[in-house]
C-alpha atoms as a PDB file:
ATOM      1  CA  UNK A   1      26.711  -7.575  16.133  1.00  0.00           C
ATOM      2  CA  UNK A   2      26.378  -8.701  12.789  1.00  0.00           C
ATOM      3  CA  UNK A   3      23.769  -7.308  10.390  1.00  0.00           C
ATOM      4  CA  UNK A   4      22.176  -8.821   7.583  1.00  0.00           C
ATOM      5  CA  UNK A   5      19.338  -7.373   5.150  1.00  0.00           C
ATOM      6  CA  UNK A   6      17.801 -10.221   3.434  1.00  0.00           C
ATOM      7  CA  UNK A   7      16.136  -8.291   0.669  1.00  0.00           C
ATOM      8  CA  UNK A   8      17.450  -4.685   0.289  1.00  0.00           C
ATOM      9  CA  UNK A   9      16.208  -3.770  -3.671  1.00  0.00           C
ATOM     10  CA  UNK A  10      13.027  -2.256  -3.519  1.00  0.00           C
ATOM     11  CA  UNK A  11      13.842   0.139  -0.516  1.00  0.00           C
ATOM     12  CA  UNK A  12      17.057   0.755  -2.155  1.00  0.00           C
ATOM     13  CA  UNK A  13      17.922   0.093  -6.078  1.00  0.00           C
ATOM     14  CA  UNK A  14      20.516   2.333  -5.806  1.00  0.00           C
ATOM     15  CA  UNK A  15      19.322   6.271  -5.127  1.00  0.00           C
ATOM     16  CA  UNK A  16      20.104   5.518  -1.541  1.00  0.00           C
ATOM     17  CA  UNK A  17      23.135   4.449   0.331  1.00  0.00           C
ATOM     18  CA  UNK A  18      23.359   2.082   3.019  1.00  0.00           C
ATOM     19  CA  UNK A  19      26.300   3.679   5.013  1.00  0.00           C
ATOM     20  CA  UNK A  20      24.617   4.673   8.518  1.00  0.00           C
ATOM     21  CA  UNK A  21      23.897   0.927   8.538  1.00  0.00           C
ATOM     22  CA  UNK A  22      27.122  -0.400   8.027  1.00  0.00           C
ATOM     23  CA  UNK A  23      28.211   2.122  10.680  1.00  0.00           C
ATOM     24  CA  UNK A  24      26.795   0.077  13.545  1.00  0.00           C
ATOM     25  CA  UNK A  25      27.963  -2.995  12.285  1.00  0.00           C
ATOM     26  CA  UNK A  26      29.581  -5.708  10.204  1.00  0.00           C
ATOM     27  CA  UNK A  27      26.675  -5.543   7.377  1.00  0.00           C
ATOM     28  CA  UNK A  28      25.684  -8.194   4.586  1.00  0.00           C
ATOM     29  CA  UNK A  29      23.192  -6.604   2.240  1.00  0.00           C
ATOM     30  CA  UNK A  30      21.300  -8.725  -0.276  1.00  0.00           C
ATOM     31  CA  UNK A  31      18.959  -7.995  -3.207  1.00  0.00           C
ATOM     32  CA  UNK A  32      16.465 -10.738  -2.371  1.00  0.00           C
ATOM     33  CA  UNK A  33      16.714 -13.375  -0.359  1.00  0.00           C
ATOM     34  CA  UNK A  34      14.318 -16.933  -1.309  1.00  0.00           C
ATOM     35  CA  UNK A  35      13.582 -18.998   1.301  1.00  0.00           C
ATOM     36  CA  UNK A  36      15.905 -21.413   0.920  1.00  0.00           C
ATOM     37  CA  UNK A  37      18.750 -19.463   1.823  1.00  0.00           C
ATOM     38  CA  UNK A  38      17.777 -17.673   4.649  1.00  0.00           C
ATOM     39  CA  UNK A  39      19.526 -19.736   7.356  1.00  0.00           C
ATOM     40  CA  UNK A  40      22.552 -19.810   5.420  1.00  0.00           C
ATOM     41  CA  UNK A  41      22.783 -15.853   5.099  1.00  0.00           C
ATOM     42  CA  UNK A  42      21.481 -14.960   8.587  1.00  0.00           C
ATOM     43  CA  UNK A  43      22.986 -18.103  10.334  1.00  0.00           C
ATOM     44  CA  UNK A  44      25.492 -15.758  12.197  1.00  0.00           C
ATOM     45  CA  UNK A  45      23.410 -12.287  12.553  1.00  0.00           C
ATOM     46  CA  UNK A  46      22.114 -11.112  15.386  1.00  0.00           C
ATOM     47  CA  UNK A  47      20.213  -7.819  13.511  1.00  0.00           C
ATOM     48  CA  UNK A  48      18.399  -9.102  10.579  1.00  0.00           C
ATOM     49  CA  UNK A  49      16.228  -6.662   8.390  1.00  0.00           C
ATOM     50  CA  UNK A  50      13.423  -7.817   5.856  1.00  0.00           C
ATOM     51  CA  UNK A  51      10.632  -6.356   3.546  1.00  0.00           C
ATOM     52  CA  UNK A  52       9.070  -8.840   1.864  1.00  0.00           C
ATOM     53  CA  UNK A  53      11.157 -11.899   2.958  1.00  0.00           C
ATOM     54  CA  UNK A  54       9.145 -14.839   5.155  1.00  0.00           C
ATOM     55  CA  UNK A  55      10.347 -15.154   8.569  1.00  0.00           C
ATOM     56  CA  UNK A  56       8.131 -18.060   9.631  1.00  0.00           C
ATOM     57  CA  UNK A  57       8.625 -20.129  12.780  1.00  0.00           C
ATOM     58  CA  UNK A  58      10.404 -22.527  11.253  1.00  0.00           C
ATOM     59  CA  UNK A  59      13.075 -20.138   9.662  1.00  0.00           C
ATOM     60  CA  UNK A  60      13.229 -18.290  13.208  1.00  0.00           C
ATOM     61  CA  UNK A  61      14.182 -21.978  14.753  1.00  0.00           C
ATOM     62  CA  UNK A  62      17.175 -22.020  12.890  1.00  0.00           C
ATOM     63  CA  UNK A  63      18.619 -18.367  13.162  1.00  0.00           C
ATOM     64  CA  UNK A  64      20.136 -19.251  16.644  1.00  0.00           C
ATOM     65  CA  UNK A  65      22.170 -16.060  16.768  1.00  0.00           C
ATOM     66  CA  UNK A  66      19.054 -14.256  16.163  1.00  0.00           C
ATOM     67  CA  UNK A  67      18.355 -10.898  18.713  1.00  0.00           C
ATOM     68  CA  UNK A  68      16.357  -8.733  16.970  1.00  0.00           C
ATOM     69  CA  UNK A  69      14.068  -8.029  13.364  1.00  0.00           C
ATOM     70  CA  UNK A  70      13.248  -5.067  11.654  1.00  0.00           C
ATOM     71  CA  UNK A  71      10.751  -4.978   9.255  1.00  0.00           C
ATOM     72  CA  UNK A  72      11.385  -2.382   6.255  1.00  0.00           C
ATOM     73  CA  UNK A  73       7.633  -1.485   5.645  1.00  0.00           C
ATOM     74  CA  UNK A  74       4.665  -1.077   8.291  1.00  0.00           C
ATOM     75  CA  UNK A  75       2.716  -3.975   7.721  1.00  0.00           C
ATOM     76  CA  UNK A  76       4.450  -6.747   9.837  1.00  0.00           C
ATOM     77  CA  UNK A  77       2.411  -9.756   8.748  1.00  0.00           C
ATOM     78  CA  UNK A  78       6.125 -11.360   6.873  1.00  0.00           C
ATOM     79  CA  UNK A  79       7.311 -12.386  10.588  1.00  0.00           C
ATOM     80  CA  UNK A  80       5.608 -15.079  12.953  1.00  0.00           C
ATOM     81  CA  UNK A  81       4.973 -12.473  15.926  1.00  0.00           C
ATOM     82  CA  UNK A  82       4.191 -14.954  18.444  1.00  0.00           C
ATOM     83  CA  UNK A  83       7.318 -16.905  17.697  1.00  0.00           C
ATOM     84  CA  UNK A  84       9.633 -14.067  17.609  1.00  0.00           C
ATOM     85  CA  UNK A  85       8.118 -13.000  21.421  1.00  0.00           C
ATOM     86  CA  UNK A  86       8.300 -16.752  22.431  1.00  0.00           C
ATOM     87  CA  UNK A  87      12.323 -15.986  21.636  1.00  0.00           C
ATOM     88  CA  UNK A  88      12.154 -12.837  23.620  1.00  0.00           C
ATOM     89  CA  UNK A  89      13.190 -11.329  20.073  1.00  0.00           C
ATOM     90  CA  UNK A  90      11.834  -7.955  19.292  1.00  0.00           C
ATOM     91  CA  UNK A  91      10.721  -6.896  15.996  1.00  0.00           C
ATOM     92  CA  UNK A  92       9.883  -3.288  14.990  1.00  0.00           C
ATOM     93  CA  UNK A  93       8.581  -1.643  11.734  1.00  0.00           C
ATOM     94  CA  UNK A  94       8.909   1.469  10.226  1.00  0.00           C
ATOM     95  CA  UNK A  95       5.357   3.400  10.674  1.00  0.00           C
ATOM     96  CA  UNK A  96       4.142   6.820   8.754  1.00  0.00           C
ATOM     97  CA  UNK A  97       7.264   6.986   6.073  1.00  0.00           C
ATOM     98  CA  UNK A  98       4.779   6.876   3.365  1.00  0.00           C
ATOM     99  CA  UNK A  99       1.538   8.661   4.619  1.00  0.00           C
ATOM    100  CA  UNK A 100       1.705  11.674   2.082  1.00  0.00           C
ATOM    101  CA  UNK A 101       3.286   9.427  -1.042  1.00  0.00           C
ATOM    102  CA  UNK A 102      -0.084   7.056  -0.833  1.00  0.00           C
ATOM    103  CA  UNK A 103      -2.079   9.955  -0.531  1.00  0.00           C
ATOM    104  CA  UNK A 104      -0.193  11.513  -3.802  1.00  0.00           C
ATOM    105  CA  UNK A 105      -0.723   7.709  -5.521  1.00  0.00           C
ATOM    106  CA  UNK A 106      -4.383   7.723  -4.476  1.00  0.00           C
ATOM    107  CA  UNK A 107      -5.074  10.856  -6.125  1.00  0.00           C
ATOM    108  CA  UNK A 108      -2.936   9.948  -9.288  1.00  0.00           C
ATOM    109  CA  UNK A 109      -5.077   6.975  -9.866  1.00  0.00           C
ATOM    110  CA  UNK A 110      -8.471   9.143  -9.521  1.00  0.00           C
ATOM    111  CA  UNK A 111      -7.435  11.655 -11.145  1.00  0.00           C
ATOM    112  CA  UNK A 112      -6.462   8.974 -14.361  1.00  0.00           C
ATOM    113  CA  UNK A 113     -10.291   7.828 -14.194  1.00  0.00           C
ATOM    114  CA  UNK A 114     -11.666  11.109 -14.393  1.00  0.00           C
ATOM    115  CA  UNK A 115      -9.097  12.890 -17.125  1.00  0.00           C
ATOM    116  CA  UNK A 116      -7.627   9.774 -18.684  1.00  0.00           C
ATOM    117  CA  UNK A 117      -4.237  11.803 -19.044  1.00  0.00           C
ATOM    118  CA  UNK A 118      -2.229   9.517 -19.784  1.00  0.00           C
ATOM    119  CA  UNK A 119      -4.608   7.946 -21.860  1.00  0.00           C
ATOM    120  CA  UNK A 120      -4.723  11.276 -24.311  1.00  0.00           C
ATOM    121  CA  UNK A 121      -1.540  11.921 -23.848  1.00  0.00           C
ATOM    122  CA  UNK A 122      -0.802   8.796 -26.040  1.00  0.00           C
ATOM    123  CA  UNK A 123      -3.586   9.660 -28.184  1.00  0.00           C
ATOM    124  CA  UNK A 124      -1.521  12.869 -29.256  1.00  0.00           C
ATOM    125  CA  UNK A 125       1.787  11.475 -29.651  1.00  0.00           C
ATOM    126  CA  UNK A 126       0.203   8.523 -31.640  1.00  0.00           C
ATOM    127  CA  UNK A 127      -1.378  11.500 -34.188  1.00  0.00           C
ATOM    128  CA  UNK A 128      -4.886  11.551 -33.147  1.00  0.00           C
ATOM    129  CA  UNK A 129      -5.171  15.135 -32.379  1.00  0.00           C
ATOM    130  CA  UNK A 130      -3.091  15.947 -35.755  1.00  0.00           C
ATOM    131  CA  UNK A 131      -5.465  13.937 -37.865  1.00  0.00           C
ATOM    132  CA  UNK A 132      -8.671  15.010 -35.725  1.00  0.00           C
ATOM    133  CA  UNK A 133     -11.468  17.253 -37.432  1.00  0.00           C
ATOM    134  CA  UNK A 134     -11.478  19.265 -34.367  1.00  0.00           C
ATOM    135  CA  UNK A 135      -9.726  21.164 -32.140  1.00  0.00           C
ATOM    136  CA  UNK A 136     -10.133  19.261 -29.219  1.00  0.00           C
ATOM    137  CA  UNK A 137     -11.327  15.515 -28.437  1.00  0.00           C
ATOM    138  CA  UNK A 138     -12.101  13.126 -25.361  1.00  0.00           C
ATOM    139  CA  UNK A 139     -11.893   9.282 -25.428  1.00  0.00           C
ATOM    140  CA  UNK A 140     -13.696   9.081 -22.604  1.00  0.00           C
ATOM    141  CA  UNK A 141     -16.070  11.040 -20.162  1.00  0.00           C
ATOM    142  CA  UNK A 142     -13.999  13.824 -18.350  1.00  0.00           C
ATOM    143  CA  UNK A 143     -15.815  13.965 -14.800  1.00  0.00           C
ATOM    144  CA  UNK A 144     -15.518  16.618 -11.847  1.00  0.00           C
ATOM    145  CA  UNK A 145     -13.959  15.642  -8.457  1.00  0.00           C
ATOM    146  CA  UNK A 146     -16.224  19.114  -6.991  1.00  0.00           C
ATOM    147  CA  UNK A 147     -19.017  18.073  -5.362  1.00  0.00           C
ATOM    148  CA  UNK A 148     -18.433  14.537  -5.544  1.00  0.00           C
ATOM    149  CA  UNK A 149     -18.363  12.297  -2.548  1.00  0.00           C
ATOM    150  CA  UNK A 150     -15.813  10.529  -1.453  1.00  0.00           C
ATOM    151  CA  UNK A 151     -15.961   7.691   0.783  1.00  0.00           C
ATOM    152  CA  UNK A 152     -13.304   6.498   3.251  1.00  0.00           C
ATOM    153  CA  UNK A 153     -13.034   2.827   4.695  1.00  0.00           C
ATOM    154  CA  UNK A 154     -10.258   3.830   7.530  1.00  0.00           C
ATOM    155  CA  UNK A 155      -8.983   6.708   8.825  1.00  0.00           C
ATOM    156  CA  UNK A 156      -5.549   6.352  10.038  1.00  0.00           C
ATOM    157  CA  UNK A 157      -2.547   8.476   8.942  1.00  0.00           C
ATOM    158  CA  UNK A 158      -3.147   7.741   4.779  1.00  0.00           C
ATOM    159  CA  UNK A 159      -7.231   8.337   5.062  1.00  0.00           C
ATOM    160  CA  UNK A 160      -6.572  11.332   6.952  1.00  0.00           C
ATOM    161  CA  UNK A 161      -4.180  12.664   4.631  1.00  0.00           C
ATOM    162  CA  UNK A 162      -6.649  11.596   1.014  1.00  0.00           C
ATOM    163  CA  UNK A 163      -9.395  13.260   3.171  1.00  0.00           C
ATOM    164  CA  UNK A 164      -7.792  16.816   3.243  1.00  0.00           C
ATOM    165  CA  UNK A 165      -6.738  16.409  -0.398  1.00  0.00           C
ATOM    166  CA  UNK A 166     -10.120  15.519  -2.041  1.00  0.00           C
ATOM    167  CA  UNK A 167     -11.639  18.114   0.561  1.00  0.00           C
ATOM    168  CA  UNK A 168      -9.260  20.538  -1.595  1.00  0.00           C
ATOM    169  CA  UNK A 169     -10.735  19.782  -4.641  1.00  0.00           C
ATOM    170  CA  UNK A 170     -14.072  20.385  -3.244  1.00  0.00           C
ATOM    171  CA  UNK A 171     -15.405  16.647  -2.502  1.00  0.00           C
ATOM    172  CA  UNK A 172     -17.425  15.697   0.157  1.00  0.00           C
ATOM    173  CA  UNK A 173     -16.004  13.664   2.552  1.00  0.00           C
ATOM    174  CA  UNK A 174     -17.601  10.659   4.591  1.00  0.00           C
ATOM    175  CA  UNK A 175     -15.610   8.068   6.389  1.00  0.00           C
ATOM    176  CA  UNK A 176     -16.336   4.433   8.072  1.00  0.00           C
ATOM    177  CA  UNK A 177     -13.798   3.537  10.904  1.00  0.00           C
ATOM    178  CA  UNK A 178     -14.176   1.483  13.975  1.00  0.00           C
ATOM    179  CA  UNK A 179     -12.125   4.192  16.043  1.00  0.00           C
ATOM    180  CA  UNK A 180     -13.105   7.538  14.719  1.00  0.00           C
ATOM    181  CA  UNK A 181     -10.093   8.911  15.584  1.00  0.00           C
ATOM    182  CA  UNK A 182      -8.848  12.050  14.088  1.00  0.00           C
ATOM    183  CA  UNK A 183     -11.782  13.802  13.247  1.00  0.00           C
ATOM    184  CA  UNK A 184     -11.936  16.313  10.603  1.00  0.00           C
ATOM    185  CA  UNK A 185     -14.849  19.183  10.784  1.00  0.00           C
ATOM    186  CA  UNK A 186     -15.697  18.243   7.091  1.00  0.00           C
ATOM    187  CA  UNK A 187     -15.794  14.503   7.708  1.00  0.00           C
ATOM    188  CA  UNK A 188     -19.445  13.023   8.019  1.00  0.00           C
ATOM    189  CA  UNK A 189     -18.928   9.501  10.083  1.00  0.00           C
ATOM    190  CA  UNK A 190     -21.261   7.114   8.677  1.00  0.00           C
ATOM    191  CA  UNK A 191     -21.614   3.354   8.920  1.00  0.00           C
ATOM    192  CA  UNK A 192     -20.239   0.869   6.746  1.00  0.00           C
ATOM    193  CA  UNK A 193     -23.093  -0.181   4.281  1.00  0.00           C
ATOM    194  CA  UNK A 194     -23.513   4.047   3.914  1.00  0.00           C
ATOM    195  CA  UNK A 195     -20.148   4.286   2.573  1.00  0.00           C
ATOM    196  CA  UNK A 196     -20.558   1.667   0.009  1.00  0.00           C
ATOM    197  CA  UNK A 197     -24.592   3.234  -1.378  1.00  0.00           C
ATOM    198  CA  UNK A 198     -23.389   7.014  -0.871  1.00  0.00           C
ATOM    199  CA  UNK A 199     -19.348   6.748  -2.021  1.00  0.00           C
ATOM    200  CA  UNK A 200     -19.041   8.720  -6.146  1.00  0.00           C
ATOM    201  CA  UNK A 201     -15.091   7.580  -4.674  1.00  0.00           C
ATOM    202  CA  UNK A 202     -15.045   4.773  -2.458  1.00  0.00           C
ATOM    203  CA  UNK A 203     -11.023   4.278  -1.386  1.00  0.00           C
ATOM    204  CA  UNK A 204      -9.717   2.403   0.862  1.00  0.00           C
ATOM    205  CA  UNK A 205      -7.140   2.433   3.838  1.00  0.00           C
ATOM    206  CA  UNK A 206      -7.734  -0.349   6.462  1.00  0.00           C
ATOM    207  CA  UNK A 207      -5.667  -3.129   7.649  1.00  0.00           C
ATOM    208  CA  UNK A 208      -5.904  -6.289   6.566  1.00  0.00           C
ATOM    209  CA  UNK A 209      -7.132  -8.478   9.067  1.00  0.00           C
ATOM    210  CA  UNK A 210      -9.605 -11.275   8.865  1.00  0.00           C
ATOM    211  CA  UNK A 211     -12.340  -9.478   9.360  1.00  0.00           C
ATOM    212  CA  UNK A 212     -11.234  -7.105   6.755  1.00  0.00           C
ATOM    213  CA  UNK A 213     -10.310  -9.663   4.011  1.00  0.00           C
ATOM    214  CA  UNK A 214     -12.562  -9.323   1.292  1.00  0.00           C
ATOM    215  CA  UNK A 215     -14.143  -6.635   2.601  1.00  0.00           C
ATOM    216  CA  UNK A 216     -15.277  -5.256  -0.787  1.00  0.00           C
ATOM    217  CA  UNK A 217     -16.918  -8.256  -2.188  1.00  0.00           C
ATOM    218  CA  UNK A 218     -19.732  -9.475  -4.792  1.00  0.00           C
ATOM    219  CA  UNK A 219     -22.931  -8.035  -2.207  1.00  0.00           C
ATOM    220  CA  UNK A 220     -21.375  -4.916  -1.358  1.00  0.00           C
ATOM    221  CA  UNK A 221     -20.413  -3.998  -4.637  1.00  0.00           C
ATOM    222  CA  UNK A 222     -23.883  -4.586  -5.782  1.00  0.00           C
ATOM    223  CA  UNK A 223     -24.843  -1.206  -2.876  1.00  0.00           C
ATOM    224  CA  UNK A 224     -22.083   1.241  -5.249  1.00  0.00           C
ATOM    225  CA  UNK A 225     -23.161   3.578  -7.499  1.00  0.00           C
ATOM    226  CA  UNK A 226     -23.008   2.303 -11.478  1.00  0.00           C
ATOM    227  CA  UNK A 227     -20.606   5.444 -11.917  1.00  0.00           C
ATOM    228  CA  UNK A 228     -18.876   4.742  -8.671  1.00  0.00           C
ATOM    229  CA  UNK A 229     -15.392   4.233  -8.806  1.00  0.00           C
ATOM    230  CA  UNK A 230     -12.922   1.900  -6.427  1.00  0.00           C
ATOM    231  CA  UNK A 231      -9.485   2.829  -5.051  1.00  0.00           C
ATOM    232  CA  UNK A 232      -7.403   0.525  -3.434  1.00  0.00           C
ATOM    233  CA  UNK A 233      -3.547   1.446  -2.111  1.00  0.00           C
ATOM    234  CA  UNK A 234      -4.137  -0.501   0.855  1.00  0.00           C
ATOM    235  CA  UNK A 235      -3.911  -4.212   0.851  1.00  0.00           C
ATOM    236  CA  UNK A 236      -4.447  -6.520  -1.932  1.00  0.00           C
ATOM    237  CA  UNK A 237      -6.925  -8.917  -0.468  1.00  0.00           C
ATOM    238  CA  UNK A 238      -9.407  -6.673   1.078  1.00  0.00           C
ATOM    239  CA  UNK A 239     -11.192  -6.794  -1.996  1.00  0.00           C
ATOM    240  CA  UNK A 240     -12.692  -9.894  -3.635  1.00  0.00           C
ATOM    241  CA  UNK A 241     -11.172  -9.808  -7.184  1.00  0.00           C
ATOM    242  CA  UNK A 242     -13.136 -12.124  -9.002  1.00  0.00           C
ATOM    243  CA  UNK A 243     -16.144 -10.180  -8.103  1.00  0.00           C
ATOM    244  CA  UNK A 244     -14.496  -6.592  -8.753  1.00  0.00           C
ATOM    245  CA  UNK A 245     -13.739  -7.769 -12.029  1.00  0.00           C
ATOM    246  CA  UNK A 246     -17.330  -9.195 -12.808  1.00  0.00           C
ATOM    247  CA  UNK A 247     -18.551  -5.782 -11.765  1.00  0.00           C
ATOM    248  CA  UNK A 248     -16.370  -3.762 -13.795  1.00  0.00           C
ATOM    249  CA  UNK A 249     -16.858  -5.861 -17.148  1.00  0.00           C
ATOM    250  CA  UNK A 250     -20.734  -6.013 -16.523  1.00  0.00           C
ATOM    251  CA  UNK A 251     -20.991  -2.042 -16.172  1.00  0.00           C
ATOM    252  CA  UNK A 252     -22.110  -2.504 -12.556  1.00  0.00           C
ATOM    253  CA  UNK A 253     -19.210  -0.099 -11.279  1.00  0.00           C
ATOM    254  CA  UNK A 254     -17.462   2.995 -13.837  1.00  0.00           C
ATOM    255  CA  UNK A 255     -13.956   2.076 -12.783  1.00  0.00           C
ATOM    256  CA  UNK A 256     -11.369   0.878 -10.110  1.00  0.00           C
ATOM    257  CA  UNK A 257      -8.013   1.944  -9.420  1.00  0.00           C
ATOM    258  CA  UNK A 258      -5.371  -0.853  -7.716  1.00  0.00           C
ATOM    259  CA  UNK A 259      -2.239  -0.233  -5.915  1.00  0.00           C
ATOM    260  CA  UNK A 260      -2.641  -3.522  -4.467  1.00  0.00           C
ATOM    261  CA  UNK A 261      -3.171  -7.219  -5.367  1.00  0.00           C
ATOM    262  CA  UNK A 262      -3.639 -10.218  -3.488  1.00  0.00           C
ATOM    263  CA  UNK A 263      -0.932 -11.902  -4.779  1.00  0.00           C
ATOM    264  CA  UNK A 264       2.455  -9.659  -6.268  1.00  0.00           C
ATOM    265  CA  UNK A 265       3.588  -9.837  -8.535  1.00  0.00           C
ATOM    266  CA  UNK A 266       0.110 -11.532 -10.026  1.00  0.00           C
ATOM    267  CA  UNK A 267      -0.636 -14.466 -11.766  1.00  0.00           C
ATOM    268  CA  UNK A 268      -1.387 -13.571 -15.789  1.00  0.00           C
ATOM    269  CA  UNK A 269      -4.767 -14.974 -14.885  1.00  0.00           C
ATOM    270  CA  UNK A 270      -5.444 -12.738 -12.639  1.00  0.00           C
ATOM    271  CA  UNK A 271      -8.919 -11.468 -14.047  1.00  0.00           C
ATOM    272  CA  UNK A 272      -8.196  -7.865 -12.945  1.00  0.00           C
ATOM    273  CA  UNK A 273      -5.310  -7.423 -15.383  1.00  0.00           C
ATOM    274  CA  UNK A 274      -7.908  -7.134 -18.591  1.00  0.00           C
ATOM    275  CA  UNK A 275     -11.205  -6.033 -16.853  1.00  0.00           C
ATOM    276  CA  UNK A 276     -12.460  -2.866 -18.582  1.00  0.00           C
ATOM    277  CA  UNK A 277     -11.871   0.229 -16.918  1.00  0.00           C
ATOM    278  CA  UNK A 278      -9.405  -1.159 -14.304  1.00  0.00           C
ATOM    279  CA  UNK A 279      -6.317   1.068 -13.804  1.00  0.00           C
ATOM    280  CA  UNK A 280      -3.409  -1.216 -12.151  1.00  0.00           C
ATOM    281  CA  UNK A 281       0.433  -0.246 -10.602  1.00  0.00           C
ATOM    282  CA  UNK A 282       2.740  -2.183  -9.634  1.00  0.00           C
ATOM    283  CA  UNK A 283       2.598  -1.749  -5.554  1.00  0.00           C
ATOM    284  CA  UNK A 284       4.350   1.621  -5.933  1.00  0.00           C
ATOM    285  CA  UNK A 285       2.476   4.095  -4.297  1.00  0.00           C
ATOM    286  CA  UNK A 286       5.007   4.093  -1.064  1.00  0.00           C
ATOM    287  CA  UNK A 287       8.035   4.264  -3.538  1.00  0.00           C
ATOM    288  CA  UNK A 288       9.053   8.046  -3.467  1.00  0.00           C
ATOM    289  CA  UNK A 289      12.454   8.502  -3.054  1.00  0.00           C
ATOM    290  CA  UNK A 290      11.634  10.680  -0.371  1.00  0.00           C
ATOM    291  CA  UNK A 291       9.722   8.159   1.288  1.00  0.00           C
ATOM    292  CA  UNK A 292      12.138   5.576   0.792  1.00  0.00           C
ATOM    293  CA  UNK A 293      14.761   7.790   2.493  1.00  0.00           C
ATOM    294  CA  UNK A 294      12.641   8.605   5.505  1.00  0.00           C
ATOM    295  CA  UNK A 295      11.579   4.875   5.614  1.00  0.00           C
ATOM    296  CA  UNK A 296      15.766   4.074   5.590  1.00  0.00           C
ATOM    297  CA  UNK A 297      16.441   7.216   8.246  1.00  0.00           C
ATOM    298  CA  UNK A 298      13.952   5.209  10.334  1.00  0.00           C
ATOM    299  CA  UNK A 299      14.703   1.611  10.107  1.00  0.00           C
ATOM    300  CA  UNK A 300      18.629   2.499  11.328  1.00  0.00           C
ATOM    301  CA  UNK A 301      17.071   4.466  14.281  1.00  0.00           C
ATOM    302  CA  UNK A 302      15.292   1.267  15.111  1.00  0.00           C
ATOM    303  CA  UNK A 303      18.877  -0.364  14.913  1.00  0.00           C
ATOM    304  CA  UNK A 304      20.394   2.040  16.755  1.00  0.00           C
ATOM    305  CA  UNK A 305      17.747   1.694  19.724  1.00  0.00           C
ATOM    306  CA  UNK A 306      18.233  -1.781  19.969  1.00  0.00           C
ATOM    307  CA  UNK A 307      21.717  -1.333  20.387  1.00  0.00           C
ATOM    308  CA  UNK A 308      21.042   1.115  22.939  1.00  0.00           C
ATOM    309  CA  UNK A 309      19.243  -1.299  25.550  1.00  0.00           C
ATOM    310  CA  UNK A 310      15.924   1.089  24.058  1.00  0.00           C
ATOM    311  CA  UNK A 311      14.161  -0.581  21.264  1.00  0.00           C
ATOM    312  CA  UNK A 312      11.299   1.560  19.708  1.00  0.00           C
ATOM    313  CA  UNK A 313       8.618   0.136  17.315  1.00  0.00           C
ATOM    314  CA  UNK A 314       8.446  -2.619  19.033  1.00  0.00           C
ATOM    315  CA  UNK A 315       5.084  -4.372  17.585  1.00  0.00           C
ATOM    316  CA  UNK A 316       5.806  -7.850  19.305  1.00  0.00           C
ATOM    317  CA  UNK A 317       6.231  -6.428  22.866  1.00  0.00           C
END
């Protein structure tokens, strides 16, 4: 059955190798794929593999070899479910490869707001510290994570895993989720407006959904702390942008730190990109190469399962 991966590069630029793949089948790998070519490079496949590439209903009515889609990622809002099921075609997705790399990316953004690192880091090799009167200097304010608290908005696999890192450095820990599942002892479950007055960290790790989108908006920012600070590795749009930025150039919040936009790569007028204290990366925090690998290891065991007569991941059942 022939496979086809419509847009390969950002699992894969090149670290990795593609070869278990190509062992199940006659394999076309692309870079990136626009829209306009889809049909033409999956017309004949019967396994076709995306990340960020659209599969709408429309591009689904013309792949009539079509069988099966995997999504390379978790989030599996690229492919029109309900037309893929109305095919009897089953797509999976590739869920946990990342869990401890977001965790590692959430705490590399707080830990920027509070020590500025790479900020003095800069400093020094730009001569600061050789020209300074004194023996040491701060740009900023150098804050604590002890005793601070920091507040969750989900607790699946990633909000587990930031819980039992900031309870490591000594942070209190309160969380808002609908399902309260996985309950830590130091964990305080509180309700949603709570975790927005209470939060010194407020980070987030829901799903988008529409009750979700712009869940962090213009009132609920007004509940943080003026020294609060925002972290968001989740999803772009679960946060209001326009009003984030208004509350970080007013001095109404200390700082925010983005993983995620709504749209990527953003528009240069995007107002986050100059608000003060905003720290921004480029959708990277999943982008280990050891995530990547287990996220590759994965996506050919969903291939293989198909092929089997046993699919597994199947979010479209």
């Amino acid at each position: 059955m022939n496979i086809v991966v419509l847009d390969g590069f950002t699992l894969n630029p090149g670290d990795l190798n593609w070869d278990e793949l190509k062992a199940l089948g006659p394999c076309d790998i692309f870079d990136r794929t626009p829209p306009e070519l889809i049909e033409v490079r999956a017309a004949s496949a019967g396994i076709v593999l995306t990340n960020k590439t659209v599969l709408s209903r429309e591009s689904l009515a013309r792949l009539a070899a079509l069988q099966y889609i995997g999504v390379l990622a978790t989030g599996t809002n690229v492919v029109d479910l309900a037309a893929a099921r109305e095919r009897g075609v089953p797509v999976t997705n590739i869920p946990a490869y990342g869990t401890r790399s977001v965790a590692q990316a959430t705490f590399a953004l707080l830990l920027e707001l509070t020590n500025h690192t790479g900020h003095h880091a800069q400093t020094v090799r730009a001569g600061q510290w050789t020209q300074s009167a004194d023996w040491c200097y701060w740009d900023f304010p150098l804050r604590e994570l002890d005793g601070l608290t920091l507040g969750l908005i989900g607790f699946g696999r990633i909000g587990r895993a930031v819980a039992e890192v900031a309870h490591a450095f000594g942070m209190k820990v309160i969380a808002h989720s609908p399902s309260r599942n996985g309950a830590l002892p130091f964990v305080r479950w509180v309700e949603l407006e709570e975790v927005f007055r209470a939060s010194d960290v407020l980070s987030l790790h829901c799903p988008l959904t529409p009750q979700t989108r712009h869940l962090v908006n213009a009132e609920r920012l007004r509940l943080m702390k003026p020294t609060a600070l925002l972290l968001n590795t989740s999803r772009g749009p679960l946060v209001d942008e326009a009003a984030l930025a208004e509350a970080l150039n007013s001095g109404a919040l200390a700082g925010a730190g983005l993983d995620v936009l709504s749209v990527e790569p953003p528009p240069a007028t995007n107002p986050l990109l100059l608000a003060k204290n905003c720290l921004i990366t480029p959708h990277n925090a999943w982008g280990t190469q050891a995530a990547r690998a287990r996220l590759l290891r994965v996506a050919v065991a969903n291939v293989r399962a198909f092929l089997a007569g046993q699919p597994v991941n199947v979010v479209n059942p």
